[in-house]
PDB file of N, CA and C in Angstrom:
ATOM      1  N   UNK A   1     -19.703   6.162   3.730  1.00  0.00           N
ATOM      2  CA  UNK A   1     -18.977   7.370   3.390  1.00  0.00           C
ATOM      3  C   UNK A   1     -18.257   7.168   2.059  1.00  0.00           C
ATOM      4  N   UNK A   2     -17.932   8.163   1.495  1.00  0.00           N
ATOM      5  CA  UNK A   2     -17.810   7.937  -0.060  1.00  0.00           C
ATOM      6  C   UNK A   2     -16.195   7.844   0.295  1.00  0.00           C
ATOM      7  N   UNK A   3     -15.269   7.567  -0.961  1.00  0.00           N
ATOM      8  CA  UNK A   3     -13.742   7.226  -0.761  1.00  0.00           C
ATOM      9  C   UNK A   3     -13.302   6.316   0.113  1.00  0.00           C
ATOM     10  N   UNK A   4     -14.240   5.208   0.285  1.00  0.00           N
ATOM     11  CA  UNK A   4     -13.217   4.230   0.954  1.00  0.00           C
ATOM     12  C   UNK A   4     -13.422   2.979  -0.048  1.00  0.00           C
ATOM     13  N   UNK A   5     -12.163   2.350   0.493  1.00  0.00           N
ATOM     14  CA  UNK A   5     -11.867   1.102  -0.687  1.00  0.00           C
ATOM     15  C   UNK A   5     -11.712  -0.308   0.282  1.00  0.00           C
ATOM     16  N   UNK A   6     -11.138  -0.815  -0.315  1.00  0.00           N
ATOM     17  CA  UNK A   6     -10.490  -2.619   0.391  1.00  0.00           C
ATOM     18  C   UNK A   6      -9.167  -2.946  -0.296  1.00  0.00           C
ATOM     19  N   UNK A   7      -8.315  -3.311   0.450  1.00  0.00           N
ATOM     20  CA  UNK A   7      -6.943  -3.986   0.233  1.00  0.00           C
ATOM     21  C   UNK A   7      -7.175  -5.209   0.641  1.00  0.00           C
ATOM     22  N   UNK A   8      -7.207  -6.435   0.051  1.00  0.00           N
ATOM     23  CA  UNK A   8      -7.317  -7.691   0.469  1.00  0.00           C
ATOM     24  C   UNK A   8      -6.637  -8.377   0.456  1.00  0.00           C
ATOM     25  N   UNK A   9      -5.717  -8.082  -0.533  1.00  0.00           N
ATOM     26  CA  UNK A   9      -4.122  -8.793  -0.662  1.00  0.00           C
ATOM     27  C   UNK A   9      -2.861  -8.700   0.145  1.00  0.00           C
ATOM     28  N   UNK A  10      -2.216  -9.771   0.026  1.00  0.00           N
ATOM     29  CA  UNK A  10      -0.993 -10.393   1.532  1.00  0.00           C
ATOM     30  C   UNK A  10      -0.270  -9.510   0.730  1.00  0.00           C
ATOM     31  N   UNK A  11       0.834  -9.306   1.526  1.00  0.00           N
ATOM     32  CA  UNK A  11       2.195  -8.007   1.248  1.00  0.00           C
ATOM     33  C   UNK A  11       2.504  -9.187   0.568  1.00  0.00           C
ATOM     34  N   UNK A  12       3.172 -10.289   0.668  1.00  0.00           N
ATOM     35  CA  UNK A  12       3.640 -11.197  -0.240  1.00  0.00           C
ATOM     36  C   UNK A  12       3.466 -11.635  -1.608  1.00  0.00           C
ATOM     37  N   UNK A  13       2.235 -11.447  -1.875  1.00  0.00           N
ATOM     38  CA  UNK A  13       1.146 -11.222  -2.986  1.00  0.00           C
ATOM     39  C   UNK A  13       1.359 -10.083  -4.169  1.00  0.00           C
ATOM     40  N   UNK A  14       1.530  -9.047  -3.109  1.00  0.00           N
ATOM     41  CA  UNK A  14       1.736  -7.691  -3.917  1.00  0.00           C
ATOM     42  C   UNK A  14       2.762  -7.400  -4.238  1.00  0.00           C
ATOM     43  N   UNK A  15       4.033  -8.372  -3.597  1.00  0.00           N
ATOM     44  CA  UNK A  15       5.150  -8.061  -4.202  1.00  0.00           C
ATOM     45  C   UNK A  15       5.669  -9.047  -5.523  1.00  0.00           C
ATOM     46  N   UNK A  16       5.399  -9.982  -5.361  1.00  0.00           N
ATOM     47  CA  UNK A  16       4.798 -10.840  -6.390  1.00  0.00           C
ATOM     48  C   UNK A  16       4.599 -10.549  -7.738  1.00  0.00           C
ATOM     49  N   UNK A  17       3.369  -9.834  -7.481  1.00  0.00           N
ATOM     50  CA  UNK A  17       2.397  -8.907  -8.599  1.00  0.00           C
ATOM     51  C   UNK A  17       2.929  -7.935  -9.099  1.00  0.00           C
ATOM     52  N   UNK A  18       3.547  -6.919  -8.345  1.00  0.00           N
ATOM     53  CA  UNK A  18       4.104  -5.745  -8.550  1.00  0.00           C
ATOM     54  C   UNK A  18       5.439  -5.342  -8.638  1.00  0.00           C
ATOM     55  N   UNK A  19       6.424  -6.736  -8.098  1.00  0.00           N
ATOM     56  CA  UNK A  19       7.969  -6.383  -7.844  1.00  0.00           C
ATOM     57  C   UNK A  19       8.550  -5.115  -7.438  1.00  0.00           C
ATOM     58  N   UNK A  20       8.179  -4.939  -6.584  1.00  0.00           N
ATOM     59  CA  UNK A  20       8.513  -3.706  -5.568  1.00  0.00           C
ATOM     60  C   UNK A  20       9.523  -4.314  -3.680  1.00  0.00           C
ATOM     61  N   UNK A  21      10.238  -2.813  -3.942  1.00  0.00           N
ATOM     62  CA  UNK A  21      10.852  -3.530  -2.596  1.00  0.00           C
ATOM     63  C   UNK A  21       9.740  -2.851  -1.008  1.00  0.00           C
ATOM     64  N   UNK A  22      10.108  -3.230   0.147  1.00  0.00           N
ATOM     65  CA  UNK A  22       9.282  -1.945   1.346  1.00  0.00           C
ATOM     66  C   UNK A  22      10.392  -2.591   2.604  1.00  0.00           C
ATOM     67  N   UNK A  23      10.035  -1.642   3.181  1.00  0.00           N
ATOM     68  CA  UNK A  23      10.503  -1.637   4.758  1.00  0.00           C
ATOM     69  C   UNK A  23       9.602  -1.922   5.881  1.00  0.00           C
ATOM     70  N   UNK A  24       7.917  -1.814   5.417  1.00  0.00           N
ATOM     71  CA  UNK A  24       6.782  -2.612   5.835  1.00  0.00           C
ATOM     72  C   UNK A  24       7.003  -3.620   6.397  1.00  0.00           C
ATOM     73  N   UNK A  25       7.136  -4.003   8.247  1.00  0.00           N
ATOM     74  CA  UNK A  25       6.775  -4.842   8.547  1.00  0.00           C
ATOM     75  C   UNK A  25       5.220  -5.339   9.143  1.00  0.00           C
ATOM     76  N   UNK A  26       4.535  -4.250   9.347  1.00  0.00           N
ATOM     77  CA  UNK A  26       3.067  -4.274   9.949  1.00  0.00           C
ATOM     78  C   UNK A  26       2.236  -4.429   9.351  1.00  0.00           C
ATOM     79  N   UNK A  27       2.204  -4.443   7.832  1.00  0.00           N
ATOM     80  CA  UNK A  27       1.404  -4.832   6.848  1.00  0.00           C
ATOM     81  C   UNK A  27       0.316  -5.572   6.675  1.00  0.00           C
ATOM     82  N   UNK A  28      -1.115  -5.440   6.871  1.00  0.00           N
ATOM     83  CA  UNK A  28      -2.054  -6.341   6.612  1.00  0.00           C
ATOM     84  C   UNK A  28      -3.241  -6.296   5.953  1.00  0.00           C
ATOM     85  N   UNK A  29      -3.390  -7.088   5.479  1.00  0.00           N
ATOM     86  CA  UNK A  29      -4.512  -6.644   4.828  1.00  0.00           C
ATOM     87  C   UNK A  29      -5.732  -5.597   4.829  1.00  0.00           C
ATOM     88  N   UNK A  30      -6.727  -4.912   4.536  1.00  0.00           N
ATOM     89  CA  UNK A  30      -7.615  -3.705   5.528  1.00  0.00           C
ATOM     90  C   UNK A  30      -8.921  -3.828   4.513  1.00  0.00           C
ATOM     91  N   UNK A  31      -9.740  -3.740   5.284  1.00  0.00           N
ATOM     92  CA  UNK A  31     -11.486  -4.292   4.454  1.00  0.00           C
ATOM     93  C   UNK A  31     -12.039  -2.477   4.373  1.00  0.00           C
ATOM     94  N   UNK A  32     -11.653  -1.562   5.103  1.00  0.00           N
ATOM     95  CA  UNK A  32     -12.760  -0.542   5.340  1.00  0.00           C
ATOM     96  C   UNK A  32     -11.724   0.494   5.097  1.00  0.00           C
ATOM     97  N   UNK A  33     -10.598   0.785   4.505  1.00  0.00           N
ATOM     98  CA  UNK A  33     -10.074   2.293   4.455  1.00  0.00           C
ATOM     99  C   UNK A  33     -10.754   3.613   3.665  1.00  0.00           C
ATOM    100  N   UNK A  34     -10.488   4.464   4.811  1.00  0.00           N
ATOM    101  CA  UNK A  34     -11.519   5.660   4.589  1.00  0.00           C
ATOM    102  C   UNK A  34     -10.372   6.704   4.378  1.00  0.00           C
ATOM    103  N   UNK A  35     -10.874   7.930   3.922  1.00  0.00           N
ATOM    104  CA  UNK A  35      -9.955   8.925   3.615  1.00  0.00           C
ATOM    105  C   UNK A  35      -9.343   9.376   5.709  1.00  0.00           C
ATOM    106  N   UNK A  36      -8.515   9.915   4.882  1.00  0.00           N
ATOM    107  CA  UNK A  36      -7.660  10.388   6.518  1.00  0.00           C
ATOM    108  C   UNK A  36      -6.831   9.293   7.047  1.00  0.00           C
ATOM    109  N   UNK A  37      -7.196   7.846   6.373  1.00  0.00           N
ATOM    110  CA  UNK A  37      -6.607   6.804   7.150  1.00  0.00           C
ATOM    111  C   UNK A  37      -5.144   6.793   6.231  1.00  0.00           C
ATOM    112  N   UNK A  38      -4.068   5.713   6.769  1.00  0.00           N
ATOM    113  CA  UNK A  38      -2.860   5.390   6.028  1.00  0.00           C
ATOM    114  C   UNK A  38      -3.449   4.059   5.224  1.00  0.00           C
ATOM    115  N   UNK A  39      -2.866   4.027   4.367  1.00  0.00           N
ATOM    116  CA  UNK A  39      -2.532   3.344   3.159  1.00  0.00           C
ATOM    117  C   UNK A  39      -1.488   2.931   2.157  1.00  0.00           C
ATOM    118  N   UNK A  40      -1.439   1.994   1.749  1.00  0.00           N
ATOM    119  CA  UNK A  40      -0.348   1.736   1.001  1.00  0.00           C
ATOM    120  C   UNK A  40      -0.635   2.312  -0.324  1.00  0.00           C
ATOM    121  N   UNK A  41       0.942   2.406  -0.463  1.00  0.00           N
ATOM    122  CA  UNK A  41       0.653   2.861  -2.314  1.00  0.00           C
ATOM    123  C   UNK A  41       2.554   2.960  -2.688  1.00  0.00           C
ATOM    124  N   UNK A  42       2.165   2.420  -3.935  1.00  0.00           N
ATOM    125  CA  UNK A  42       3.617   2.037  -4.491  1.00  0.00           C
ATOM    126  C   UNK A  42       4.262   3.244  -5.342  1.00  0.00           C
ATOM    127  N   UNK A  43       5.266   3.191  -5.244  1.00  0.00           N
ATOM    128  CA  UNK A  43       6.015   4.980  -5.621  1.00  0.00           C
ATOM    129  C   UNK A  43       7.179   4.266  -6.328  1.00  0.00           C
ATOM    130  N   UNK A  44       7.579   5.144  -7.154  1.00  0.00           N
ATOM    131  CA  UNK A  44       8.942   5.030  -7.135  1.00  0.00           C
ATOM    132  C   UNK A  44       9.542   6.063  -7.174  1.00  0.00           C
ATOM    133  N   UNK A  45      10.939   5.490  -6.067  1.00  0.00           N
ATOM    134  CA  UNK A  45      12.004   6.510  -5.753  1.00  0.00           C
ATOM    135  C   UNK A  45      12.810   7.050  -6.949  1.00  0.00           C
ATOM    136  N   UNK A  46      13.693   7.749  -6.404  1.00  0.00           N
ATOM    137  CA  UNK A  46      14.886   8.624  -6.881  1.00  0.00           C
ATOM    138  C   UNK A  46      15.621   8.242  -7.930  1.00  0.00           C
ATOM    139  N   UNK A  47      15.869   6.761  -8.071  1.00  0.00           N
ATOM    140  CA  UNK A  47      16.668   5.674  -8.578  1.00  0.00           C
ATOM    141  C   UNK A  47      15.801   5.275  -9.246  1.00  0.00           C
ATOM    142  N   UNK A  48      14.495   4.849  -9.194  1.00  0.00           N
ATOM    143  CA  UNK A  48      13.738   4.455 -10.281  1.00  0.00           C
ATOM    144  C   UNK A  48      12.954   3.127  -9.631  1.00  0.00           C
ATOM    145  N   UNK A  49      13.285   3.137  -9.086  1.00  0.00           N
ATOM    146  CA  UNK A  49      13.087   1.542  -8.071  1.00  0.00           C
ATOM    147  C   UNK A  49      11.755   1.554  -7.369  1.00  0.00           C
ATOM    148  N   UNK A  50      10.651   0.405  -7.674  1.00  0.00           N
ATOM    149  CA  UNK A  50       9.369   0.521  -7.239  1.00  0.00           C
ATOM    150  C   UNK A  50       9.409  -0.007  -5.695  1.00  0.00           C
ATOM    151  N   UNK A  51       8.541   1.320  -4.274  1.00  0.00           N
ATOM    152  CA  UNK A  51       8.458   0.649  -3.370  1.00  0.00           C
ATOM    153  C   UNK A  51       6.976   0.890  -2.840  1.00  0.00           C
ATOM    154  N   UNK A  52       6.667   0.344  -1.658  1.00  0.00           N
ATOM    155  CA  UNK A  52       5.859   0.929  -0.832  1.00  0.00           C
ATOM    156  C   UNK A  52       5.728   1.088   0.113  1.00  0.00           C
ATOM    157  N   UNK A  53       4.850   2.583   0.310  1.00  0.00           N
ATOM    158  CA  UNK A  53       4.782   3.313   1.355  1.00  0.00           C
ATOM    159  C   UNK A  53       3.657   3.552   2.086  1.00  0.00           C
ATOM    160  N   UNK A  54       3.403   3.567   3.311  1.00  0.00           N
ATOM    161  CA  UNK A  54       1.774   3.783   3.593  1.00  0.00           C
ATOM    162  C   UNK A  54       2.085   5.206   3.642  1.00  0.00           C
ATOM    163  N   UNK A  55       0.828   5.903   2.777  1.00  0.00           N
ATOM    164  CA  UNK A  55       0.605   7.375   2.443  1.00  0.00           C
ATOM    165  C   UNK A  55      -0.932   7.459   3.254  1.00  0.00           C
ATOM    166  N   UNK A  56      -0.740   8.826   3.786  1.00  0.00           N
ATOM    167  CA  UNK A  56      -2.467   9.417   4.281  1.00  0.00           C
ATOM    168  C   UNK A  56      -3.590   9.271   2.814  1.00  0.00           C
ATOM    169  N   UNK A  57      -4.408   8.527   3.125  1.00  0.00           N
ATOM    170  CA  UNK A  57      -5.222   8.799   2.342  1.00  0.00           C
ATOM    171  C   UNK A  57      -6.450   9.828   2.201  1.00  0.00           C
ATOM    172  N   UNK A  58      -6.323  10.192   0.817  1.00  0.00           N
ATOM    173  CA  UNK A  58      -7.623  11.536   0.840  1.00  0.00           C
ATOM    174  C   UNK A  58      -7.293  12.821   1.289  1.00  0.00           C
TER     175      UNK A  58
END
């Protein structure tokens, strides 16, 4: 099915990489996300401050 991707990277990893804060404790890696599913994706808030959030994808 078209629109799906892979997240392979540890939350630890990505914060690392990205310096972002989350409230994510269930976090894991995901080989097959398809649209309709949740997903992470990094936002920033109000304040300016990078986090992430699992958003519906698609």
């Amino acid at each position: 099915m078209c629109g799906r991707y892979t997240n392979t990277a540890k939350l630890d990893a990505m914060q690392l990489r990205f310096d972002f804060d989350t409230d994510e404790t269930d976090f894991v890696p995901r080989y097959n996300i398809a649209p309709t599913q949740y997903a992470p994706v990094l936002i920033l808030d109000d304040s300016g401050n990078k986090r992430l959030e699992m958003m519906r994808w698609g």
